[in-house]
Protein backbone atom coordinates (compact mmCIF):
# COMPACT_ATOMS: atom_id res chain seq x y z
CA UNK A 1 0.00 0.00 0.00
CA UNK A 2 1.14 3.74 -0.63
CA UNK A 3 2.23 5.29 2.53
CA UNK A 4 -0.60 6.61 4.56
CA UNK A 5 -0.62 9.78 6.52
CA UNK A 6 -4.17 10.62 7.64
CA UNK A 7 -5.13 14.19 8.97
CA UNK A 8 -2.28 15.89 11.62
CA UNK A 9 -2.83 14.29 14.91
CA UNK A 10 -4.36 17.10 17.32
CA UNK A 11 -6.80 18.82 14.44
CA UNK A 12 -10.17 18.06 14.67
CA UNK A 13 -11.26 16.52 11.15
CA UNK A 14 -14.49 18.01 11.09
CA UNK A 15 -13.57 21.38 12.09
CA UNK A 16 -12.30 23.67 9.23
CA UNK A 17 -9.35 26.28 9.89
CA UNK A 18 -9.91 29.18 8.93
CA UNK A 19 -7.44 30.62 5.74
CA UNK A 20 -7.02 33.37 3.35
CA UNK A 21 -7.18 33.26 -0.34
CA UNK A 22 -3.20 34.67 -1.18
CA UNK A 23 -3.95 34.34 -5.02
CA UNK A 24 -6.55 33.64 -7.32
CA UNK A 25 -5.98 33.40 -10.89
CA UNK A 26 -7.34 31.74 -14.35
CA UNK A 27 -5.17 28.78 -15.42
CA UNK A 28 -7.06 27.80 -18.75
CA UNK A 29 -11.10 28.41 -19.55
CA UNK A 30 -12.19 25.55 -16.84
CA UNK A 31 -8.96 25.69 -14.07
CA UNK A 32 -8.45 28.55 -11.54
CA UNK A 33 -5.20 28.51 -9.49
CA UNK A 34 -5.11 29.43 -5.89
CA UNK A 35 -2.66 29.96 -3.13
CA UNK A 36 -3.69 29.87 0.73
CA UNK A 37 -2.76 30.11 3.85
CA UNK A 38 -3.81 29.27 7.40
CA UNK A 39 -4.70 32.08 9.00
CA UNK A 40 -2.67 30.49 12.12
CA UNK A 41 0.27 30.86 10.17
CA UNK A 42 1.32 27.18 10.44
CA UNK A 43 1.98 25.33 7.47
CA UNK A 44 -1.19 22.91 6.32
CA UNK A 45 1.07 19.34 7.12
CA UNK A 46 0.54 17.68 3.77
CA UNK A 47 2.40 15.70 1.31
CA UNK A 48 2.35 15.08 -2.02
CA UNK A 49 -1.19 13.48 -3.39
CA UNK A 50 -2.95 14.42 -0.52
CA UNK A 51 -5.93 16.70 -0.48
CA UNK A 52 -7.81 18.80 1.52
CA UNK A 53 -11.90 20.19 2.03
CA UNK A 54 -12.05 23.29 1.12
CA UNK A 55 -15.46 25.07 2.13
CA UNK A 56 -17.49 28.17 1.69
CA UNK A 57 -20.20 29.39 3.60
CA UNK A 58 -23.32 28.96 1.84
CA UNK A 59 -22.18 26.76 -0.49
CA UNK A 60 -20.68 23.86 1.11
CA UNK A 61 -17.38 22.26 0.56
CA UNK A 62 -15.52 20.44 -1.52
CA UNK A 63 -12.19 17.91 -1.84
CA UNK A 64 -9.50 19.50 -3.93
CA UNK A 65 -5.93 18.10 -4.40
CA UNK A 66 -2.92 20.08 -2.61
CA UNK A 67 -0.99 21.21 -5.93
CA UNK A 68 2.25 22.36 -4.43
CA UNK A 69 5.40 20.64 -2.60
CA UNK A 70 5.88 21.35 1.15
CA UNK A 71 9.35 22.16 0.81
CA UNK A 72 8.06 25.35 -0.85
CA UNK A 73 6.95 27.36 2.15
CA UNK A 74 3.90 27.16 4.48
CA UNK A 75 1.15 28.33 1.71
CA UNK A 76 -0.43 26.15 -0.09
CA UNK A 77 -1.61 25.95 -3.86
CA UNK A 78 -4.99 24.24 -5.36
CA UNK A 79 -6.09 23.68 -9.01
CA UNK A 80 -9.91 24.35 -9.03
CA UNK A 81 -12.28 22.73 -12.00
CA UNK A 82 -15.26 24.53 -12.28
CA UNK A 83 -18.03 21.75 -11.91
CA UNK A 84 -20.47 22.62 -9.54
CA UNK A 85 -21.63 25.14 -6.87
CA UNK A 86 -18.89 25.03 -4.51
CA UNK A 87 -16.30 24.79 -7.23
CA UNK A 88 -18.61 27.96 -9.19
CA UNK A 89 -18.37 29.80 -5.65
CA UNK A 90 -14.51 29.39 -5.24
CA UNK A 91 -13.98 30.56 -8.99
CA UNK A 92 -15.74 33.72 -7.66
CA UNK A 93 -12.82 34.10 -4.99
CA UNK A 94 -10.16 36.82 -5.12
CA UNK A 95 -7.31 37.43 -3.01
CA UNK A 96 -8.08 38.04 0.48
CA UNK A 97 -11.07 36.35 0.96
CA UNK A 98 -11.65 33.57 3.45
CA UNK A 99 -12.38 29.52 2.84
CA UNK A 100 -12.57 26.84 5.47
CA UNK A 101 -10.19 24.39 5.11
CA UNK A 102 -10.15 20.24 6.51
CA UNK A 103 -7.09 18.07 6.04
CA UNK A 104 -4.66 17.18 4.60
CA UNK A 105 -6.29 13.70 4.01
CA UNK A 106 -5.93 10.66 2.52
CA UNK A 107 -2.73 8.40 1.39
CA UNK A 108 0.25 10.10 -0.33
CA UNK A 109 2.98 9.25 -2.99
CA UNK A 110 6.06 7.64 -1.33
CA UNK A 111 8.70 10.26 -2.22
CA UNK A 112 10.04 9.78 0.96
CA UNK A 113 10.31 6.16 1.22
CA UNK A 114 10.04 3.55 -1.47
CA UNK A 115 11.32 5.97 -4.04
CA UNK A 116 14.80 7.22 -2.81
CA UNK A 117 17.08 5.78 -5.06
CA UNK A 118 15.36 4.96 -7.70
CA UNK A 119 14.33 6.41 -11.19
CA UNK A 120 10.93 8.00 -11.36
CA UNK A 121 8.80 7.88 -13.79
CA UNK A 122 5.71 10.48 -14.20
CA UNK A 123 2.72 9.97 -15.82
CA UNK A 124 -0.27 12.93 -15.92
CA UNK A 125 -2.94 13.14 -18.40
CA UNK A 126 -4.71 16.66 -18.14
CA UNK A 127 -6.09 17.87 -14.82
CA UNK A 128 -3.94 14.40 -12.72
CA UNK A 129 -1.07 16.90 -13.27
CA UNK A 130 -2.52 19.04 -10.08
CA UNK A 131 -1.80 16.47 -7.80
CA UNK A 132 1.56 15.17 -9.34
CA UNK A 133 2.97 18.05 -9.66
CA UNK A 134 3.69 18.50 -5.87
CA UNK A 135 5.47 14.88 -6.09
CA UNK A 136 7.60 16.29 -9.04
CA UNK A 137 8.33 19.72 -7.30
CA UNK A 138 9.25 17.64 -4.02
CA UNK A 139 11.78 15.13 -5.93
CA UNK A 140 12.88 17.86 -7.83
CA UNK A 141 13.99 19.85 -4.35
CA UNK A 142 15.66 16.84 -3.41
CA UNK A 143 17.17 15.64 -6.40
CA UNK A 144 20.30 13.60 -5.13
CA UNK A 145 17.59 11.48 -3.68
CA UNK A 146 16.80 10.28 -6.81
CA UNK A 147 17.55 8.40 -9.95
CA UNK A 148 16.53 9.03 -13.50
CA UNK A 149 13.67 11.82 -13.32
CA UNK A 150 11.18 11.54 -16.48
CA UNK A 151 7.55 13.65 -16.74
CA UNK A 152 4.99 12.49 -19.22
CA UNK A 153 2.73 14.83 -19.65
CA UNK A 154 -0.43 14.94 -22.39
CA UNK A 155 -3.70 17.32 -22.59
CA UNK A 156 -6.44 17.28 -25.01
CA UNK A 157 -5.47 20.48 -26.49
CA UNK A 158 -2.82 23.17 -26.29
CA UNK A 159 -5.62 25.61 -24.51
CA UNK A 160 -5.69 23.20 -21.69
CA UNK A 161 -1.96 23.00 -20.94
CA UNK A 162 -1.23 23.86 -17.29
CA UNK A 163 1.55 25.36 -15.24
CA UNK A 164 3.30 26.43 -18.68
CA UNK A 165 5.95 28.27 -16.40
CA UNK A 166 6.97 25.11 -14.91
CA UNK A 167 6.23 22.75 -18.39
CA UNK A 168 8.65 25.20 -19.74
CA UNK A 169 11.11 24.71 -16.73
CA UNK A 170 10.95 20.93 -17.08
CA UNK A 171 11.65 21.05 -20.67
CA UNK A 172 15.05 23.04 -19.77
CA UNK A 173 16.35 21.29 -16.90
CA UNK A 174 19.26 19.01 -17.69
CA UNK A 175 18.10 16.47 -15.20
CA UNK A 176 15.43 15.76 -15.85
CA UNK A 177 13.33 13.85 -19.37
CA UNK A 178 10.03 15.71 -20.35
CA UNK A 179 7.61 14.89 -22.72
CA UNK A 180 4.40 16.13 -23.51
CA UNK A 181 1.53 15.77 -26.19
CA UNK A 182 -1.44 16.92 -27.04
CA UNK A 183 -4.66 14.97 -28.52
CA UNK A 184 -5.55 17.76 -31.07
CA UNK A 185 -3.42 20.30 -32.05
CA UNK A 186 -3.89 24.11 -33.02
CA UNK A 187 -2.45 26.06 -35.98
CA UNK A 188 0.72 27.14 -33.22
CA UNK A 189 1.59 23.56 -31.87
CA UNK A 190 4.72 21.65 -33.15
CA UNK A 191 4.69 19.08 -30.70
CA UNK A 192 3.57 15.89 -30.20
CA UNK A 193 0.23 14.85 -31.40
CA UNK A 194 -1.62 12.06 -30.03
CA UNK A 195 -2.43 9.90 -26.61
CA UNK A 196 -0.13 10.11 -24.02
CA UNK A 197 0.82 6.17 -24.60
CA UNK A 198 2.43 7.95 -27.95
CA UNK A 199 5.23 8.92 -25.73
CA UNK A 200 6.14 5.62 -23.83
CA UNK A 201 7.85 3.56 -26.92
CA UNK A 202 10.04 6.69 -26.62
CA UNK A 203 11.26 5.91 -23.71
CA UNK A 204 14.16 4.35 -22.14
CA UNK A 205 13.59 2.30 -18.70
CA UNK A 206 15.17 -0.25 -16.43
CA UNK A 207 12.22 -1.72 -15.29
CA UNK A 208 13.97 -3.08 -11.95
CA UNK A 209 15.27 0.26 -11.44
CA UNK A 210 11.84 2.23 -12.36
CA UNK A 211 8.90 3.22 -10.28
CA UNK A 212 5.99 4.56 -12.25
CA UNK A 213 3.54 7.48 -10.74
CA UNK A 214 0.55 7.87 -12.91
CA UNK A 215 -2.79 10.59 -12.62
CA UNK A 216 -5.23 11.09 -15.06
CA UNK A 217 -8.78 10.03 -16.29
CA UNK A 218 -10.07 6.97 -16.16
CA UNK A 219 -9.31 5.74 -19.67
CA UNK A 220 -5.95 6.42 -19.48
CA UNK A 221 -5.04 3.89 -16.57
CA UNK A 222 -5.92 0.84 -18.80
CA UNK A 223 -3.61 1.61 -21.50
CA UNK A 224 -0.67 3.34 -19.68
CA UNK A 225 -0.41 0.18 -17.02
CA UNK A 226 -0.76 -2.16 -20.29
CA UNK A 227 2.16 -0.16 -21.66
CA UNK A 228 3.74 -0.01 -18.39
CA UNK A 229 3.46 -4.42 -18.78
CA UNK A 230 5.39 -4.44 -21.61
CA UNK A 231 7.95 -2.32 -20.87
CA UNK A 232 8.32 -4.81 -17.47
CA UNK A 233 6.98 -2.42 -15.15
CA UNK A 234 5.00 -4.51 -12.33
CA UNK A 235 2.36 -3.29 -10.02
CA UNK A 236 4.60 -3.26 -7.39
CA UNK A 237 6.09 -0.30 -8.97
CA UNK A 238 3.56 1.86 -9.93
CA UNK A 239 1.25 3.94 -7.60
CA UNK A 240 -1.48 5.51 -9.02
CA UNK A 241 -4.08 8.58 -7.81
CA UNK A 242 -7.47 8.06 -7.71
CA UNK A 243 -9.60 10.87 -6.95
CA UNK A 244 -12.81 10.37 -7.85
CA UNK A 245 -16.22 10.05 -5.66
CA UNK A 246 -14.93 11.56 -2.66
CA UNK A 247 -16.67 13.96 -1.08
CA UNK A 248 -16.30 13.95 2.99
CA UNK A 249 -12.79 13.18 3.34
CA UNK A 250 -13.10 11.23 6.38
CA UNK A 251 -14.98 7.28 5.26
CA UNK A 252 -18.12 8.71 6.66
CA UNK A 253 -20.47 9.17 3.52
CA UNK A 254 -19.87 5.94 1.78
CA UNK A 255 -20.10 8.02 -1.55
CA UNK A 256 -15.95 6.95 -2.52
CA UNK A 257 -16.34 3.36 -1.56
CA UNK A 258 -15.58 0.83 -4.15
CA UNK A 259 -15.98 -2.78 -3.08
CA UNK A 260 -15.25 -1.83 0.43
CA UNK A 261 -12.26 0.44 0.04
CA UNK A 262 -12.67 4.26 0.96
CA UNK A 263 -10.91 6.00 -1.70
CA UNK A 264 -10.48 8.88 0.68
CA UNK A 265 -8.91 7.15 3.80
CA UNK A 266 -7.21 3.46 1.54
CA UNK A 267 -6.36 5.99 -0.62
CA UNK A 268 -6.09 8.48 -3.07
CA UNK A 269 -2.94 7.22 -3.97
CA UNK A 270 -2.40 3.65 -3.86
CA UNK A 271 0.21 1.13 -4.92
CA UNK A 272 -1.11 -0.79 -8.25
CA UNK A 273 -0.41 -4.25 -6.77
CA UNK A 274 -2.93 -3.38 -3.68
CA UNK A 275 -5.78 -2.93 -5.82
CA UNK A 276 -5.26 -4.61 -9.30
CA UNK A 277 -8.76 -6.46 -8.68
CA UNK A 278 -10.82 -3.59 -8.44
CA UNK A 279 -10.80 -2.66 -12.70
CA UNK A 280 -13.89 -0.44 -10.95
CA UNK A 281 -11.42 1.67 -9.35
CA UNK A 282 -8.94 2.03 -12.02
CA UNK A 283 -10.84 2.02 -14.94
């Protein structure tokens, strides 16, 4: 199983702290970015694929995944899809105003643990970049930790890129392999066009030496862990994020479960071998 860290011993899970919006800004025609902080000044505790509730009066709350590394400071950055009321009220939010916040929750990728010392290999199809992106910024701060550092990273369309800043920065770095693709170009792209398995026969891996970090939708699992298989990546070697159903946080609602794992508490991130017989959950 992933390594599990639930909600900091001492807070009360059902009691959200009280933060200030630090920056709210349009990412692409659906995403908003924000940065927060606790209005107690303390950093929010998380680590990389967790999430936390984020709630506004009136409205209700809502689980978002924690986009940024803590080794970047005691703020804390979001990705927000607009989907729904909550997510329609927090798209409404400028800097300075106040949310609730509950967490962090849930599982998180092992960048502390299983992965030191190995190569790392990231895979993020559209939006599952939010959540990865705090496991690439965290390896990246700690880089002599690590092995061979590759992103993967594919979106429907050039107008739904994200974090181009930091794409770009990728793209540069000397350390590290990036990749990206998009499904349908525009008159301006010259990259890659096509799925995101496009870019695995492209790549080079020592499967013994490779773990395998993958977030995206639904349909992408199936054919990235297929590719994974031939490439002689095993499911003890690939964790993957599933955020989908939650909505509590906490294993109270029942509305995450899938054949008797909580998504929110088992997971979101879990280690491929753990759940390889629920093609519900991953598929």
């Amino acid at each position: 199983m992933s390594c599990s860290t639930q909600s900091t011993p001492g807070k009360d899970i059902y009691l959200p702290q009280p933060a200030t919006v630090l920056k709210a800004e349009p990412m692409t025609a659906m995403e908003n970015f924000f940065s927060f902080q606790l209005d107690s000044g303390v950093a929010l505790g998380h680590m990389p694929g967790q999430f936390a509730e984020i709630s506004i009066p009136g409205f209700g709350e809502a689980p978002v995944s924690i986009s940024s590394s803590p080794t970047r400071g005691d703020a804390f950055e979001m990705v927000v899809r607009k989907a729904g009321n909550v997510t329609g009220a927090l798209h409404r939010l400028s800097a300075g105003d106040k949310v609730g916040v509950r967490g962090p929750f849930g599982t998180h990728f092992p960048v502390d643990a299983a992965l030191k010392g190995r190569d790392v290999l990231f895979i993020c199809g559209g939006i599952g970049l939010v959540p990865v992106r705090s496991a690439i910024n965290y390896v990246l701060d700690n880089r002599d930790d690590y092995g061979k550092v590759t992103v993967l990273f594919g979106a429907k369309s050039p107008a739904e890129r994200l974090f181009l800043d930091e794409l770009s920065h990728w793209q540069g770095r000397d350390d590290v392999e990036f990749m990206e693709t998009v499904d349908r170009a525009d008159d301006d792209w010259t990259g890659n066009v096509g799925v995101i398995t496009t870019l695995l026969p492209k790549l080079e891996i020592e499967p013994d030496k490779a773990t395998a970090i993958i977030c995206g939708p639904p349909v992408m699992y199936k054919f990235v862990i297929w590719d994974l298989a031939r490439l002689g990546v095993t499911g003890q070697n690939i964790y993957v994020s599933l955020e989908r159903r939650m909505k509590c946080g906490v294993g109270k609602c029942g509305h995450c479960q899938v054949n008797g794992i909580y998504v929110c508490q088992d997971g979101p991130v879990f280690k491929l071998a753990d759940i390889e017989g629920l093609k519900e959950a991953i598929q």
